[in-house]
Protein backbone atom coordinates (compact mmCIF):
# COMPACT_ATOMS: atom_id res chain seq x y z
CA UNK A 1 -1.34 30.66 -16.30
CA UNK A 2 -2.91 29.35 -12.71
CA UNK A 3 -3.30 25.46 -14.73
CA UNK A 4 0.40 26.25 -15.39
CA UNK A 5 1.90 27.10 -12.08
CA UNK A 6 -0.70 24.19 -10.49
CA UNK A 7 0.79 21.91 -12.93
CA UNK A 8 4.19 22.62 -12.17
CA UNK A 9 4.13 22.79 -8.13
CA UNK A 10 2.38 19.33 -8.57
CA UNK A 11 5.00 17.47 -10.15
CA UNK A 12 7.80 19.25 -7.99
CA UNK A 13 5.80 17.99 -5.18
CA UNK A 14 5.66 14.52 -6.04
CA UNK A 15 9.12 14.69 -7.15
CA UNK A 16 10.04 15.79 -3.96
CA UNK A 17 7.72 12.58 -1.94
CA UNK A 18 9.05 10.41 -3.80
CA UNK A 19 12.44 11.01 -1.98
CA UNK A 20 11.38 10.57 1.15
CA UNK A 21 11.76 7.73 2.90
CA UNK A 22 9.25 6.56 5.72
CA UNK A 23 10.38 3.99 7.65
CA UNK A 24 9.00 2.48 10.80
CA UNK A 25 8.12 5.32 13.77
CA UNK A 26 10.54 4.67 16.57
CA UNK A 27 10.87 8.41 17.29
CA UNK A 28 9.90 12.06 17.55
CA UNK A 29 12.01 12.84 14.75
CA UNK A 30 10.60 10.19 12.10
CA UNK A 31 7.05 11.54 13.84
CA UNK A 32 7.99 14.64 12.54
CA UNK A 33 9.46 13.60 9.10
CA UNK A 34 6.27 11.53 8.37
CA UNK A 35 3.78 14.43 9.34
CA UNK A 36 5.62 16.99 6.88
CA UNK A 37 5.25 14.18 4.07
CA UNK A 38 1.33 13.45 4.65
CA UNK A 39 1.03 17.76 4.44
CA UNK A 40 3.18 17.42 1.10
CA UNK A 41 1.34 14.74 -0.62
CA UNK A 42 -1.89 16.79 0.67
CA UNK A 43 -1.04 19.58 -0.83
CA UNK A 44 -0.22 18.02 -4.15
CA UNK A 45 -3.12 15.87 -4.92
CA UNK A 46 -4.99 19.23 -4.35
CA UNK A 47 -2.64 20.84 -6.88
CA UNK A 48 -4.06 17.41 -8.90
CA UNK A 49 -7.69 17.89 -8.20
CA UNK A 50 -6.89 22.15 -9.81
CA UNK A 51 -5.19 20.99 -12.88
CA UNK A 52 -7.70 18.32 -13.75
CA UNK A 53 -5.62 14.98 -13.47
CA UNK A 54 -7.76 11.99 -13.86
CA UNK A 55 -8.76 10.29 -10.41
CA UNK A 56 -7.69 6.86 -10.79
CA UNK A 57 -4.51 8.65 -10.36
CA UNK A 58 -4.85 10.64 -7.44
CA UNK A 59 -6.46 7.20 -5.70
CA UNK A 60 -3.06 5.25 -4.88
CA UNK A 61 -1.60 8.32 -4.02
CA UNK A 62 -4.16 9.19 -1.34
CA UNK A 63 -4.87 5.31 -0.43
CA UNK A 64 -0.94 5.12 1.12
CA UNK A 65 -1.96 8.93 2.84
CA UNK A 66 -4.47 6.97 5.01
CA UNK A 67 -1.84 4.14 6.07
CA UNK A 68 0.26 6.49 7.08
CA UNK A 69 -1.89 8.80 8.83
CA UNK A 70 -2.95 5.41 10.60
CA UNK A 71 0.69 4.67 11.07
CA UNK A 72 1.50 8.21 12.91
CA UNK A 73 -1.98 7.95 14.83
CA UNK A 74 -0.92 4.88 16.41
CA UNK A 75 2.87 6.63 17.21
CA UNK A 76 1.26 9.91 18.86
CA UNK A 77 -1.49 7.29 20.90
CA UNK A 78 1.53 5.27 22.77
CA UNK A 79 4.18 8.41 22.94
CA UNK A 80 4.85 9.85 26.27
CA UNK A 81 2.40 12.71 27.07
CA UNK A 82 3.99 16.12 28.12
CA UNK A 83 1.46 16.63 30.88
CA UNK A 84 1.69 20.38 30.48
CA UNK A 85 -0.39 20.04 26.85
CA UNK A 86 -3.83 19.98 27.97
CA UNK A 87 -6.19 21.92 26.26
CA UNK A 88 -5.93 24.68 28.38
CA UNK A 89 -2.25 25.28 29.06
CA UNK A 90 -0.47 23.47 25.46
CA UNK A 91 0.69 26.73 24.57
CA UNK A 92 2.73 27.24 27.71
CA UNK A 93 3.93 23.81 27.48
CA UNK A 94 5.76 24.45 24.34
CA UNK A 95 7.14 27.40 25.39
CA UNK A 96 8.38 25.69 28.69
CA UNK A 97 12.64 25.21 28.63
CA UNK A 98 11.85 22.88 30.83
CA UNK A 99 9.51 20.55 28.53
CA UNK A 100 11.88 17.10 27.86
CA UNK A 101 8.77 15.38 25.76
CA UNK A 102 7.33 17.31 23.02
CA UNK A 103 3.51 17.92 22.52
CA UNK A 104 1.29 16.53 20.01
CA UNK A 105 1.26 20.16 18.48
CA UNK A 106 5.24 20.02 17.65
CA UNK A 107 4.85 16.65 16.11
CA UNK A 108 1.46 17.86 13.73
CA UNK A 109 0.90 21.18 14.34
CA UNK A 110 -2.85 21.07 16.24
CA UNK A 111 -4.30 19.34 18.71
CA UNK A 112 -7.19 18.81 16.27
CA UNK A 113 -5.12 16.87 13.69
CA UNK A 114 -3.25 14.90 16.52
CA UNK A 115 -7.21 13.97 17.51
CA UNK A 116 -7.93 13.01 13.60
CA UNK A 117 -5.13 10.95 13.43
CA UNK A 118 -5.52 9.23 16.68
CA UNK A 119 -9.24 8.45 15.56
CA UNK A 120 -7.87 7.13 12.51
CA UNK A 121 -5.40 4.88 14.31
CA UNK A 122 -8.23 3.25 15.81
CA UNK A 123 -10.14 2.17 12.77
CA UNK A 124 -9.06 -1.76 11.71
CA UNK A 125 -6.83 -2.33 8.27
CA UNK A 126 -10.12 -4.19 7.27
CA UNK A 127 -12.06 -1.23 7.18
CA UNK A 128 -9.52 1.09 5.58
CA UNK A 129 -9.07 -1.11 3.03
CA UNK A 130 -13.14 -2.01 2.48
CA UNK A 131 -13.25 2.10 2.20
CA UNK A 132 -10.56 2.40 -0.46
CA UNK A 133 -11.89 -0.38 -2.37
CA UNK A 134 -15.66 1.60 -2.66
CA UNK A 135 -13.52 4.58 -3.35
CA UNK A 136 -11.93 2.70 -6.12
CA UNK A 137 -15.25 1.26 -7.37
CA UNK A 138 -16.76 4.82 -6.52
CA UNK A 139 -13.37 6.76 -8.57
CA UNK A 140 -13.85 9.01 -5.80
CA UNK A 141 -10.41 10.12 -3.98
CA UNK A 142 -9.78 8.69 -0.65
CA UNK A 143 -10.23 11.41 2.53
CA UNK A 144 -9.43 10.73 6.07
CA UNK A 145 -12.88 13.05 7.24
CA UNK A 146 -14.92 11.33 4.74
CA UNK A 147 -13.69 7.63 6.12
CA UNK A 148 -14.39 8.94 9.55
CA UNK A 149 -17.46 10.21 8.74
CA UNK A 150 -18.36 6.66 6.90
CA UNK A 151 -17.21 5.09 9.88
CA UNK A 152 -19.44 6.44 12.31
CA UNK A 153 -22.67 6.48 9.98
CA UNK A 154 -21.89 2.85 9.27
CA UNK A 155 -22.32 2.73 5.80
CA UNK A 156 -18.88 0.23 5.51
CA UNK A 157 -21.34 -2.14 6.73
CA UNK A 158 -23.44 -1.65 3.68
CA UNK A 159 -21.27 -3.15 1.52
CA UNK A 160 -18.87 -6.11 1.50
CA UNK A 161 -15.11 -5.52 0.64
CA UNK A 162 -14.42 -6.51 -2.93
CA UNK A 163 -12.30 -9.63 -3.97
CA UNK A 164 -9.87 -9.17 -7.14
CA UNK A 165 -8.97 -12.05 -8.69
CA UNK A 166 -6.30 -12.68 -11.54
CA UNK A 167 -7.14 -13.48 -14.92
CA UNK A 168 -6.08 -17.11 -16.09
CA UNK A 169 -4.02 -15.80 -19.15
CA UNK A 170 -1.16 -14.70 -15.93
CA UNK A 171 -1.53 -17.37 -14.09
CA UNK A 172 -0.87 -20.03 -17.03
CA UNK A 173 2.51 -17.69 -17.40
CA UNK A 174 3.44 -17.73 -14.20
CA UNK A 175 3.23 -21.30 -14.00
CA UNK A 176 5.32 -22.04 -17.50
CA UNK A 177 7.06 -19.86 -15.52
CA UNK A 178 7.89 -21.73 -12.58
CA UNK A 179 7.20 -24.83 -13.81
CA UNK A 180 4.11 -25.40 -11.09
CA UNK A 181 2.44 -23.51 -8.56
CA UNK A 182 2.54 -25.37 -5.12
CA UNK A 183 1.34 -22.56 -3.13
CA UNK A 184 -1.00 -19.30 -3.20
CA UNK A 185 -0.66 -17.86 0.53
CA UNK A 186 -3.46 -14.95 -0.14
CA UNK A 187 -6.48 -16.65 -1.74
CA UNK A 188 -9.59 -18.48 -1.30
CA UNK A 189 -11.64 -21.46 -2.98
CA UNK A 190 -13.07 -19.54 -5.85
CA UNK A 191 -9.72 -17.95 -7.19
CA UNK A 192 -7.92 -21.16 -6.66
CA UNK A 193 -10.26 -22.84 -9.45
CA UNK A 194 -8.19 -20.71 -11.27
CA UNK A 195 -4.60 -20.89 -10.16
CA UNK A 196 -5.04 -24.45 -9.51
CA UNK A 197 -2.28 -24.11 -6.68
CA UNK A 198 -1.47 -27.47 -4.88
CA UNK A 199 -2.13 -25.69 -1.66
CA UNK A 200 -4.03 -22.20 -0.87
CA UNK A 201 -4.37 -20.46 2.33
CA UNK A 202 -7.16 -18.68 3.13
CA UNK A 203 -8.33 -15.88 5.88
CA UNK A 204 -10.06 -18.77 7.98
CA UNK A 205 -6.85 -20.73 7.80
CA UNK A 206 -4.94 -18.25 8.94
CA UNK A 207 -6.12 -14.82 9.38
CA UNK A 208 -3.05 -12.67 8.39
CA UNK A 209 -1.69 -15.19 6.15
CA UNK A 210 1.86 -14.85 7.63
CA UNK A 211 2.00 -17.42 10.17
CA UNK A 212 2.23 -20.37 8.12
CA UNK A 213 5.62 -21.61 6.69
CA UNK A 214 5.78 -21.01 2.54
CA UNK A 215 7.72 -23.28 -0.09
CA UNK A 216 8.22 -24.33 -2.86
CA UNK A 217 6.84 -22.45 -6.27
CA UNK A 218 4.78 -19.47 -5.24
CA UNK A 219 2.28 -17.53 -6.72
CA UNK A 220 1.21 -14.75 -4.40
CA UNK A 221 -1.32 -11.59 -5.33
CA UNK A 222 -1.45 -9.97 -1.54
CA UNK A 223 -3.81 -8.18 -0.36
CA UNK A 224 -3.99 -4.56 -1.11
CA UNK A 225 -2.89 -1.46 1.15
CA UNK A 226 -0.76 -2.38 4.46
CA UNK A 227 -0.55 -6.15 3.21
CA UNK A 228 1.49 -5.47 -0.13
CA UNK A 229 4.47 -4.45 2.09
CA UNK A 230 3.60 -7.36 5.07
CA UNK A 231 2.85 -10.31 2.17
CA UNK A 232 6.20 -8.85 0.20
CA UNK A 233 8.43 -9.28 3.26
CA UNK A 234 7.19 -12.15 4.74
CA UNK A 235 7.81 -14.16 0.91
CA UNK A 236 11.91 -12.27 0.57
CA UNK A 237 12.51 -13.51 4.21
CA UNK A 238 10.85 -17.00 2.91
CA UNK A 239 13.15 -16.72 -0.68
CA UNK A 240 16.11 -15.82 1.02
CA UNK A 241 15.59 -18.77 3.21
CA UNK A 242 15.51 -21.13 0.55
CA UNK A 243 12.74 -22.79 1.67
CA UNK A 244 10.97 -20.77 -1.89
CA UNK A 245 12.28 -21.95 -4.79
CA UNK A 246 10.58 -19.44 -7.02
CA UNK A 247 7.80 -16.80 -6.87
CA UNK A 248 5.79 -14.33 -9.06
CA UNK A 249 4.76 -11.94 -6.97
CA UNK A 250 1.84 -9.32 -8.54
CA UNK A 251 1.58 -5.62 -6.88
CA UNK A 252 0.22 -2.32 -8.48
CA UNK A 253 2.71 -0.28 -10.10
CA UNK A 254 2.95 2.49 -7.14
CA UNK A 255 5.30 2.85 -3.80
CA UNK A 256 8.26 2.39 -5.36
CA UNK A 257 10.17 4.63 -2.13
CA UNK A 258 8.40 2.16 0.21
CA UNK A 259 10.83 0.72 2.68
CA UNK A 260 9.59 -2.53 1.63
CA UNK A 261 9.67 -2.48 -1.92
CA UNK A 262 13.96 -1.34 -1.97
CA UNK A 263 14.78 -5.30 -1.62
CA UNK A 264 12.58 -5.95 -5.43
CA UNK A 265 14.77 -4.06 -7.31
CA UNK A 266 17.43 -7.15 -6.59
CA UNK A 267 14.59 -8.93 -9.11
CA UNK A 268 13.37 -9.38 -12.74
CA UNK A 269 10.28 -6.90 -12.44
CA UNK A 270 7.66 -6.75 -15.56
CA UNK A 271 6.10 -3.69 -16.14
CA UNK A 272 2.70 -4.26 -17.52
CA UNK A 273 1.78 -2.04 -20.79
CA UNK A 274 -1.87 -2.06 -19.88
CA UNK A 275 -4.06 -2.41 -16.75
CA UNK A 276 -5.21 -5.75 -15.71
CA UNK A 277 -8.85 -6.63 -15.86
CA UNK A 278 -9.26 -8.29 -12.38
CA UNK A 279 -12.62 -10.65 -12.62
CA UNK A 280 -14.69 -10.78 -8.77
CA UNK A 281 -17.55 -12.64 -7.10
CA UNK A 282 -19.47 -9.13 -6.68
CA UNK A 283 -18.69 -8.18 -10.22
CA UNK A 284 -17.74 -9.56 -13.69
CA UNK A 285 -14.21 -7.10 -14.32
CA UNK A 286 -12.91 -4.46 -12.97
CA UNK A 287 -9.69 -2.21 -13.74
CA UNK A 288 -7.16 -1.32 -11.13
CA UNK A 289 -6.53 2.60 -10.82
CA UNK A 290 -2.91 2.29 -12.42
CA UNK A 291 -0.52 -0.82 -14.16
CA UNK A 292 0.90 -3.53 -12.17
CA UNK A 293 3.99 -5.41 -12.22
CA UNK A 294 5.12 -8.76 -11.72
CA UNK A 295 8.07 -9.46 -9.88
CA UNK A 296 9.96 -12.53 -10.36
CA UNK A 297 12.25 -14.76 -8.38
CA UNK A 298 14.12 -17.72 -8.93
CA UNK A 299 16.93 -19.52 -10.95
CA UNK A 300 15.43 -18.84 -14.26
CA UNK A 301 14.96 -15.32 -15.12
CA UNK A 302 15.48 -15.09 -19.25
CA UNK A 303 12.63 -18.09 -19.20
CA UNK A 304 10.36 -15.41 -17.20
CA UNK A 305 11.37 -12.66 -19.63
CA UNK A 306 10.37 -15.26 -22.41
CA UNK A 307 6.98 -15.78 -21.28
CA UNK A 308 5.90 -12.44 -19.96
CA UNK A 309 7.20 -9.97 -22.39
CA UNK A 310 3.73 -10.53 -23.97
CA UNK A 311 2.46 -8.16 -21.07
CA UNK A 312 4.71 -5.49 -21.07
CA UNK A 313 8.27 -4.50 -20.91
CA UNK A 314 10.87 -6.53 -18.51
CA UNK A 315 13.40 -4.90 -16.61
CA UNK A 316 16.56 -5.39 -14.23
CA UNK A 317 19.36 -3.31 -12.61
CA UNK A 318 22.68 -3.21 -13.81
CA UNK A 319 25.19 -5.33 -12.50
CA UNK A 320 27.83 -3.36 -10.53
């Protein structure tokens, strides 16, 4: 009976999160909406830990929690302060009619998860994502203690972040394709001996790998976490341009309700039948934690669905 009622509340959980939409912070109010969301999704991968669901599920799940708790950290570090919230006197501060800007206790509900967060905020995307990526190499279920604790002890600096690379069998598909690949804007030496791009960019060429202009044919596997939704919007704002002619864009087959991810449903999307077997300098293979789909853009979509129907099942939106 209790594996049946966890069961339940954890799939009317992530039913409900998957409705919400976050957004960028630019108030209290979306402060507020995003705090709520990180306590849902909280409480349901602990529903998922009680009813025995396999971890390389929970993982993206708890992966976005940390970008967003980093997200809201950063909103309650610049909001105005509501001088009246100190440590000693927050409680008459929210009872004040006179209070005009809320406490970090309205917005999160304790000054010592306003504190977490805020600590949080402060940790670099590098590190967050080196710490998921031993968590996925660990199958051990992100935490924001744990990373802070990991984080202070230092132990990120034990081990390098891992580099995924794509298989050749995609890559030869993507560029039947497209015809060619002329550029792969997140990459370096060793995984362009694969895709054979006519031009890469790299982290030392440019660090965020949005500041240089993209054309032509692109093939583009971003970077994981916070850089799936940069990488994504800097190549539609690139498409739309026309200055991209085509692109196969690879992402793992989670945060659908991202803000960033409502503009690929315009696109041919392939929804792999099987998890990739990424290959890395550090190790031979490696699986991700869940499918992945490629998203396709350009003038030729039934010639996509041609070629990659061999990986899985292709997909668009009605036509209105």
């Amino acid at each position: 009976m209790d594996l049946l009622f966890w069961g339940r509340f954890f799939y009317f959980i992530m039913g409900e999160v998957a409705k919400i939409k976050t957004g960028e912070i630019v108030n209290i109010q979306d402060a507020k909406n995003l705090a709520k969301k990180i306590t849902t999704i909280k409480q349901a991968i602990q529903a998922a830990s009680k009813i025995g669901l396999e971890t390389d599920e929970i993982i993206p799940v708890a992966s976005d929690v940390l970008w967003e708790e980093k997200a809201l950290g950063q909103f309650l570090e610049k909001m105005d302060k509501n001088k009246g919230a100190s440590k000693k006197g927050w409680k008459n501060a929210i009872q004040s009619k006179d209070s005009v800007v809320p406490t970090v206790i309205e917005i999160v509900g304790s000054l010592n998860k306003s504190s977490l967060l805020q600590k949080v905020a402060k940790i670099n995307d590098d590190d967050i994502q080196k710490y998921i990526d031993l968590c996925i190499e660990d199958k051990s279920i992100p935490k924001d203690n744990e990373l802070l604790i990991v984080i202070k002890m230092g132990g990120l600096k034990l081990s390098e972040s891992i580099e995924w690379y794509t298989p050749a069998k995609y890559i030869e598909a993507a560029r039947q394709a497209m015809g060619a690949i002329d550029l792969d804007p997140a990459s370096t030496q060793m995984a362009n001996n694969i895709v054979k791009a006519k031009r890469y960019i790299t982290k030392d060429d440019d660090p965020d790998g949005l500041s240089q202009p993209w054309s032509g044919n692109i093939w583009l596997n971003p970077p994981y976490g916070k850089g799936s939704g940069l990488f994504t919007t800097k190549l539609l704002e690139e498409f739309s341009s026309g200055r991209v002619k085509s692109a196969i864009l690879l992402l793992n087959a989670y945060g659908f309700d991202s803000f960033w991810f409502q503009p690929l449903w315009n696109y041919t999307i392939c929804f792999t039948d099987h998890r990739i077997e990424f290959y890395s300098p550090q190790k031979e293979s490696g699986g991700p934690a869940n499918a992945n789909i490629f998203i396709y853009m350009g003038k030729n979509p039934e010639l996509f669905r041609k070629i990659f129907k061999q990986f899985g099942h292709i997909i668009r939106l009605w036509d209105e």
